[in-house]
PDB file of N, CA and C in Angstrom:
ATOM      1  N   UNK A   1      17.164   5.120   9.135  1.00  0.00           N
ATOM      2  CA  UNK A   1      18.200   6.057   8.737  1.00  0.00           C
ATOM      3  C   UNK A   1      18.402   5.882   7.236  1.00  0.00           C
ATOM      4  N   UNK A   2      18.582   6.811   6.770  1.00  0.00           N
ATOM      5  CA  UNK A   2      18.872   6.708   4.782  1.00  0.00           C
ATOM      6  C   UNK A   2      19.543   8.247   4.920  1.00  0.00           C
ATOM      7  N   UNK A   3      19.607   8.373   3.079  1.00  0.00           N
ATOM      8  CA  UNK A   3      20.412   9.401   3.378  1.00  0.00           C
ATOM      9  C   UNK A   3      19.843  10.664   3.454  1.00  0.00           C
ATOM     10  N   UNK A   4      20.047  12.052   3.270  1.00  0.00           N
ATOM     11  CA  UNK A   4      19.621  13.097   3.159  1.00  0.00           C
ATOM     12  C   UNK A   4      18.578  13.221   2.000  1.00  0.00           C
ATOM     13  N   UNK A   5      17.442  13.652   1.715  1.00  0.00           N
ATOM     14  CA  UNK A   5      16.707  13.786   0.283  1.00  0.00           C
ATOM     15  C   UNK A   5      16.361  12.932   0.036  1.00  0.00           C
ATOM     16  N   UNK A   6      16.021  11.319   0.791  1.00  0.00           N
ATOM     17  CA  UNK A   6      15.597  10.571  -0.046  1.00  0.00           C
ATOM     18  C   UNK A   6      14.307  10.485   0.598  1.00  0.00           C
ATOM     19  N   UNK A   7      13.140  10.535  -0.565  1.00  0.00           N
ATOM     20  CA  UNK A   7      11.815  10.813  -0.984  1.00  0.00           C
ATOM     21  C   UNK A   7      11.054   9.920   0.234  1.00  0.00           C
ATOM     22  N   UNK A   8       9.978  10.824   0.745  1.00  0.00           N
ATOM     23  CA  UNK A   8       9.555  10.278   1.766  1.00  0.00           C
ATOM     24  C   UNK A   8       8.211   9.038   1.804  1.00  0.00           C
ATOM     25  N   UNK A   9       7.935   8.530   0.891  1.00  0.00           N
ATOM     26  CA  UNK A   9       7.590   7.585   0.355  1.00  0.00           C
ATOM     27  C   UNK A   9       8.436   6.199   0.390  1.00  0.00           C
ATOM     28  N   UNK A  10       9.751   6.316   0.117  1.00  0.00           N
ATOM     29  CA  UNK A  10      10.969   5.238  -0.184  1.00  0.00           C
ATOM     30  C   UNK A  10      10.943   5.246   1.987  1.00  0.00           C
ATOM     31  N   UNK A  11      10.649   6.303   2.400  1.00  0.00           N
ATOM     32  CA  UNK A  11      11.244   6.536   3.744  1.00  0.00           C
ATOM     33  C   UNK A  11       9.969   5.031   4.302  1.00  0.00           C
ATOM     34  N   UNK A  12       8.796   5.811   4.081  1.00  0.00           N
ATOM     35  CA  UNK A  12       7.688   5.117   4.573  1.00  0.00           C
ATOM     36  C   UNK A  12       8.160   3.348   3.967  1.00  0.00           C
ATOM     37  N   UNK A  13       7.969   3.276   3.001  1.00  0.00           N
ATOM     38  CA  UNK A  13       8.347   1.921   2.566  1.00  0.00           C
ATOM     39  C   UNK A  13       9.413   0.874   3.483  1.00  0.00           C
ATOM     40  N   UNK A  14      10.526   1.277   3.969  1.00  0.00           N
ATOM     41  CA  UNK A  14      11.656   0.892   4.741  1.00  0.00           C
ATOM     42  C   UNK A  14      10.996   0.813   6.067  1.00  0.00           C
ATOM     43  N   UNK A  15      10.195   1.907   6.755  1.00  0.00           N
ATOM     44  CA  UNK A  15       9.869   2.028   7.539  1.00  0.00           C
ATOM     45  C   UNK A  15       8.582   0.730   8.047  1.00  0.00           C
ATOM     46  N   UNK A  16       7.645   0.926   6.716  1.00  0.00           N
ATOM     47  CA  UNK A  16       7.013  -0.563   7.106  1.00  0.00           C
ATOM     48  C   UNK A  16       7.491  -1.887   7.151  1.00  0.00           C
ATOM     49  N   UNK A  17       8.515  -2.385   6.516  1.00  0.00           N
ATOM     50  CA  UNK A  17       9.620  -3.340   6.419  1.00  0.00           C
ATOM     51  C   UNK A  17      10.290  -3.596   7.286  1.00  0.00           C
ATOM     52  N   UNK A  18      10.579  -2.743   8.431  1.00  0.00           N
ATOM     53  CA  UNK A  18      11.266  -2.952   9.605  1.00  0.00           C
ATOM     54  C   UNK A  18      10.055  -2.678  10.238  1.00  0.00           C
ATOM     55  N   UNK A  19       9.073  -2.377  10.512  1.00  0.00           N
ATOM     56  CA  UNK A  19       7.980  -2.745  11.293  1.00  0.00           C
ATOM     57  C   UNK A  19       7.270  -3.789  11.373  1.00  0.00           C
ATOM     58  N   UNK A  20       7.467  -4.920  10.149  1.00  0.00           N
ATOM     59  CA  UNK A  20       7.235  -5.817  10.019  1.00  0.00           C
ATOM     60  C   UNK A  20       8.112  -6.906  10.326  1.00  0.00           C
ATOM     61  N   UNK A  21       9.591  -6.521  10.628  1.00  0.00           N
ATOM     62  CA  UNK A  21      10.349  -7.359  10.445  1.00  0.00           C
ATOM     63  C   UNK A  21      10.539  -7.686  12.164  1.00  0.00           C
ATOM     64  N   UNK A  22      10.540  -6.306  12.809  1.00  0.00           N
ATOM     65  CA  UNK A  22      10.698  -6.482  14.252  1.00  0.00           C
ATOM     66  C   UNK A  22       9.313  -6.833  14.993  1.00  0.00           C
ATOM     67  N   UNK A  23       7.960  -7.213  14.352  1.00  0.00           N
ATOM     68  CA  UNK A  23       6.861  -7.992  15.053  1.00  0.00           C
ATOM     69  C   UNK A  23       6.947  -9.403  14.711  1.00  0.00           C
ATOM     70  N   UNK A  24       8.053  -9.864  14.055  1.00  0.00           N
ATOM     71  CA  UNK A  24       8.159 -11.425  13.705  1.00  0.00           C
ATOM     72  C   UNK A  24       8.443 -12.211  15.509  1.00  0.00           C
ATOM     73  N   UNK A  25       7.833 -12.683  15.804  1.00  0.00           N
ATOM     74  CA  UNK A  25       8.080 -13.183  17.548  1.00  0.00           C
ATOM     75  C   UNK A  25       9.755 -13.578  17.230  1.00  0.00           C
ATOM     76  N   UNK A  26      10.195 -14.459  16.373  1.00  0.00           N
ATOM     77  CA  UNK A  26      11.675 -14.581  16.574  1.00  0.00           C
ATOM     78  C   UNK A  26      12.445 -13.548  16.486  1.00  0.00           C
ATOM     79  N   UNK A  27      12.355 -12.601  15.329  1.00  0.00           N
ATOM     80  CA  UNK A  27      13.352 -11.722  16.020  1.00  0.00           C
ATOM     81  C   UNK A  27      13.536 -10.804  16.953  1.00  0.00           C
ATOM     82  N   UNK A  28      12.077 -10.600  17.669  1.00  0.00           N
ATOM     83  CA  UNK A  28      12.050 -10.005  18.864  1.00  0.00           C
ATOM     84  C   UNK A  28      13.018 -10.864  20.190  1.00  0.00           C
ATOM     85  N   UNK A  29      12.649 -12.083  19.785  1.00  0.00           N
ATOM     86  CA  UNK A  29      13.422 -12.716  20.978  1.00  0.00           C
ATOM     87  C   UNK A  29      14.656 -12.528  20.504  1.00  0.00           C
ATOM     88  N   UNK A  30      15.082 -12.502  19.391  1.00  0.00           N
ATOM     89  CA  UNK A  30      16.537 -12.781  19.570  1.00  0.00           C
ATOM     90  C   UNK A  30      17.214 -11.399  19.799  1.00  0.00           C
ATOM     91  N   UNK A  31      16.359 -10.260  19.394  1.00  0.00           N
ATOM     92  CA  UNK A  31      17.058  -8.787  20.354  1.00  0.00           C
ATOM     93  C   UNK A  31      16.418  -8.776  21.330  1.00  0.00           C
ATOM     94  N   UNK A  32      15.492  -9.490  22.216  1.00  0.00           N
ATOM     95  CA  UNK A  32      15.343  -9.178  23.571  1.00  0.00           C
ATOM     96  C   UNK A  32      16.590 -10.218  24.200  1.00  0.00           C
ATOM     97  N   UNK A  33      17.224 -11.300  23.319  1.00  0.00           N
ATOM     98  CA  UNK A  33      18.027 -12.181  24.398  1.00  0.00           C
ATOM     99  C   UNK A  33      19.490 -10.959  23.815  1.00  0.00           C
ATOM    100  N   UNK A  34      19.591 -10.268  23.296  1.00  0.00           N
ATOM    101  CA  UNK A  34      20.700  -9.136  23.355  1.00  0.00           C
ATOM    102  C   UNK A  34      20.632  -8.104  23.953  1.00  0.00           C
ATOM    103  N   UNK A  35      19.623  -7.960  24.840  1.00  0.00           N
ATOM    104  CA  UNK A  35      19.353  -6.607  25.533  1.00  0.00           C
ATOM    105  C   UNK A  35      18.948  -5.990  24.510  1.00  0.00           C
ATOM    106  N   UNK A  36      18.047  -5.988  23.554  1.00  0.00           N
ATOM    107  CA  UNK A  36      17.633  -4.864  22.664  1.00  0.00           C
ATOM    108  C   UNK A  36      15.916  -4.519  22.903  1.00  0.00           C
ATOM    109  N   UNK A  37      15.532  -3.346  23.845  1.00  0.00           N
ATOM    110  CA  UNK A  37      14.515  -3.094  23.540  1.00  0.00           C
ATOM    111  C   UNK A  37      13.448  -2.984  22.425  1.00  0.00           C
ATOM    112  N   UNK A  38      13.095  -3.232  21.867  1.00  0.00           N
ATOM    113  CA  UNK A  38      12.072  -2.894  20.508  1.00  0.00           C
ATOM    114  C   UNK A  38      11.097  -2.035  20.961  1.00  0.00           C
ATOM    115  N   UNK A  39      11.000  -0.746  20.394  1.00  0.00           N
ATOM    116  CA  UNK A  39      10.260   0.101  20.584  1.00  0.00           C
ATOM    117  C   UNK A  39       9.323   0.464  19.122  1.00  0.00           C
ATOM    118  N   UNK A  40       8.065   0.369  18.973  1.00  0.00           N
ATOM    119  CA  UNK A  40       7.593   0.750  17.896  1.00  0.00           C
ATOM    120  C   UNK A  40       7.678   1.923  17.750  1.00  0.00           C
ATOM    121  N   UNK A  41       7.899   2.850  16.661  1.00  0.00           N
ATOM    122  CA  UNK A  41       7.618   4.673  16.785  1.00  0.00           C
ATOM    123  C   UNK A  41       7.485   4.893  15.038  1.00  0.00           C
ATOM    124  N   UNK A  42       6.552   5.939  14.888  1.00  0.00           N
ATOM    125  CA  UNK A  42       7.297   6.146  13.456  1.00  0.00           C
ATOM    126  C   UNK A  42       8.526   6.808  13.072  1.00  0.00           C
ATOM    127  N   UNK A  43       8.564   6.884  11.808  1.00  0.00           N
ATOM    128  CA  UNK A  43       9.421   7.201  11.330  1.00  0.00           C
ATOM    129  C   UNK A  43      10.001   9.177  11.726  1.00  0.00           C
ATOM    130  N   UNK A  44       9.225   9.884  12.030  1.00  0.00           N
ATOM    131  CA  UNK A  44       9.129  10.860  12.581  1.00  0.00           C
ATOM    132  C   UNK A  44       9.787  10.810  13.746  1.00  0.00           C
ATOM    133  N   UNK A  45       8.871  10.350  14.881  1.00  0.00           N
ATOM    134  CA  UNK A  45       9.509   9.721  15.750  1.00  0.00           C
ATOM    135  C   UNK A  45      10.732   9.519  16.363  1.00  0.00           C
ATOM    136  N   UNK A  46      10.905   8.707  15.222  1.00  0.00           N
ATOM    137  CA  UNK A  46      12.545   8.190  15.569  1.00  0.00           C
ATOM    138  C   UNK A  46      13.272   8.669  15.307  1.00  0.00           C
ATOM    139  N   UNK A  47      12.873   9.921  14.188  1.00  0.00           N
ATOM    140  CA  UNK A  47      14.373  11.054  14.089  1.00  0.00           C
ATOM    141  C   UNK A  47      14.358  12.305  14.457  1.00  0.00           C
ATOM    142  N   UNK A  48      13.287  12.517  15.263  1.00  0.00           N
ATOM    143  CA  UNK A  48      13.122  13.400  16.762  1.00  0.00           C
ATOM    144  C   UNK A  48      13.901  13.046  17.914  1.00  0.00           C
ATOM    145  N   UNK A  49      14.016  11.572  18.391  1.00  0.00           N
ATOM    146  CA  UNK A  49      14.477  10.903  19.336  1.00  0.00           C
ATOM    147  C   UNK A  49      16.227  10.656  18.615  1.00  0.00           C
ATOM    148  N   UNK A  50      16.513  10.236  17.711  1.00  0.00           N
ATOM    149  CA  UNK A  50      17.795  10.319  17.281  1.00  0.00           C
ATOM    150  C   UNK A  50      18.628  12.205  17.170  1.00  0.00           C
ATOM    151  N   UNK A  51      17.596  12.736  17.035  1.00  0.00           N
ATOM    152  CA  UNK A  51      18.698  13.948  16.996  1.00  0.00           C
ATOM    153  C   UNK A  51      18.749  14.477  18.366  1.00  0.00           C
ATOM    154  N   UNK A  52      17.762  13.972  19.189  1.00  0.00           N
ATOM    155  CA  UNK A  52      17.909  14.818  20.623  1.00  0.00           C
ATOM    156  C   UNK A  52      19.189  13.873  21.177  1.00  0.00           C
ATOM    157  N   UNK A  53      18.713  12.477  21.338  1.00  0.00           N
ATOM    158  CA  UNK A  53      20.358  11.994  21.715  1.00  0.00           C
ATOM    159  C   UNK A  53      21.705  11.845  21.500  1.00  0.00           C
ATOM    160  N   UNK A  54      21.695  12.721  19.543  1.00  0.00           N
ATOM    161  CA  UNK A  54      22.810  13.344  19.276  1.00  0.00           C
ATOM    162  C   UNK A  54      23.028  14.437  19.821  1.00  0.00           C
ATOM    163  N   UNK A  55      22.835  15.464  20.049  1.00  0.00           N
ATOM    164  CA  UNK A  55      22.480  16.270  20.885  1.00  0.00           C
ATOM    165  C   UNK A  55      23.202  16.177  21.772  1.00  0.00           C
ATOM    166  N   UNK A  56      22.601  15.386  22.503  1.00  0.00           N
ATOM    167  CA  UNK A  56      22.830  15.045  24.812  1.00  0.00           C
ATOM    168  C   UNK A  56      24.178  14.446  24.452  1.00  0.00           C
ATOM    169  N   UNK A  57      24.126  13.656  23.589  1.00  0.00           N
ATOM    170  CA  UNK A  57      25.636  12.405  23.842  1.00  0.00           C
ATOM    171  C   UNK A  57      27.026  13.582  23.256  1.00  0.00           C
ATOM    172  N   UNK A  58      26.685  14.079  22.253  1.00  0.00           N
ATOM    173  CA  UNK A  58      27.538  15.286  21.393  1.00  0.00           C
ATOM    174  C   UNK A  58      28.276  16.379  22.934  1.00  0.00           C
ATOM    175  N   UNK A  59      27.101  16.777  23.612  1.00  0.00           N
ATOM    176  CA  UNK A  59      27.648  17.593  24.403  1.00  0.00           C
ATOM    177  C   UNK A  59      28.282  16.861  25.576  1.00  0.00           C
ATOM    178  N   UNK A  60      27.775  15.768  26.121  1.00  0.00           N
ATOM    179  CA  UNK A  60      29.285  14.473  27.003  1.00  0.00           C
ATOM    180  C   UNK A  60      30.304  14.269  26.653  1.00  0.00           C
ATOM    181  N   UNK A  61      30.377  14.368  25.230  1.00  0.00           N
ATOM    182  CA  UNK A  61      31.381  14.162  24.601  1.00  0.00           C
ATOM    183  C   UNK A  61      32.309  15.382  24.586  1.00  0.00           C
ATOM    184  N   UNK A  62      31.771  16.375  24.715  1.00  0.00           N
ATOM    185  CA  UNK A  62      32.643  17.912  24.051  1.00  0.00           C
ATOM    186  C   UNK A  62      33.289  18.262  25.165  1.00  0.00           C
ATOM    187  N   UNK A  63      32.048  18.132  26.162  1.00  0.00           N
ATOM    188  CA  UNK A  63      32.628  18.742  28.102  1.00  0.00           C
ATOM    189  C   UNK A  63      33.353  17.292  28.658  1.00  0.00           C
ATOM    190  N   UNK A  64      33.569  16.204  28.101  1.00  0.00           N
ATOM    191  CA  UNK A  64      34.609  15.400  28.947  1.00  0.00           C
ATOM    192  C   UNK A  64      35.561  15.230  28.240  1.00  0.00           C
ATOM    193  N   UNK A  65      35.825  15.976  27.248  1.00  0.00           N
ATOM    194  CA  UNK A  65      36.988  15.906  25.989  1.00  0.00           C
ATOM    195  C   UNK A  65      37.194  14.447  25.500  1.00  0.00           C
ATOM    196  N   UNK A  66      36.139  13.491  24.942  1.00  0.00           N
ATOM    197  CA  UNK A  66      36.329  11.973  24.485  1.00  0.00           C
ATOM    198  C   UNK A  66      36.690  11.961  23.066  1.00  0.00           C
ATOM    199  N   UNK A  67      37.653  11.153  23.132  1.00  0.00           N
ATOM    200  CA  UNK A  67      38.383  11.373  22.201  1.00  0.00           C
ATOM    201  C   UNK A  67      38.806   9.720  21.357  1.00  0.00           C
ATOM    202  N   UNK A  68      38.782   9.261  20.013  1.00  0.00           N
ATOM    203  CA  UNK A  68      38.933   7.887  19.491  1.00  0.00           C
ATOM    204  C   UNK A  68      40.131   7.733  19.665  1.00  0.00           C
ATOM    205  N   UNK A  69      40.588   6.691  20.316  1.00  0.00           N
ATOM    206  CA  UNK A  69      41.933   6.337  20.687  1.00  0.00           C
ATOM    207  C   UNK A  69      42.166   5.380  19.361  1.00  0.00           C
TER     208      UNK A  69
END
């Protein structure tokens, strides 16, 4: 995630950095002992899969009226 417009080069760069960071065997274990799946995907990918589950979760949210207490 970064912000809007930033150059897709800087994107790729971050993107290999956390691809590298989540094949280190320790920190896989230490988000698999948090329940954290690690899924490799690119960067594409993952903001295909992030906007569809904004999406799905956006509309649970709208039709059960959830609201920040």
């Amino acid at each position: 995630i970064a912000p809007a417009g930033t150059p897709p080069a800087i994107i790729e760069r971050i993107h290999g950095a956390v691809v590298k960071a989540l094949a280190a065997p320790d920190v896989r274990q230490r988000l698999n002992e948090q329940g954290v799946e690690v899924v490799g995907s690119s960067a594409a990918e993952f903001g295909a899969w992030l906007q569809k589950e904004t999406s799905r979760w956006g509309r649970v949210i709208q039709e059960r009226r959830i609201t920040v207490d």
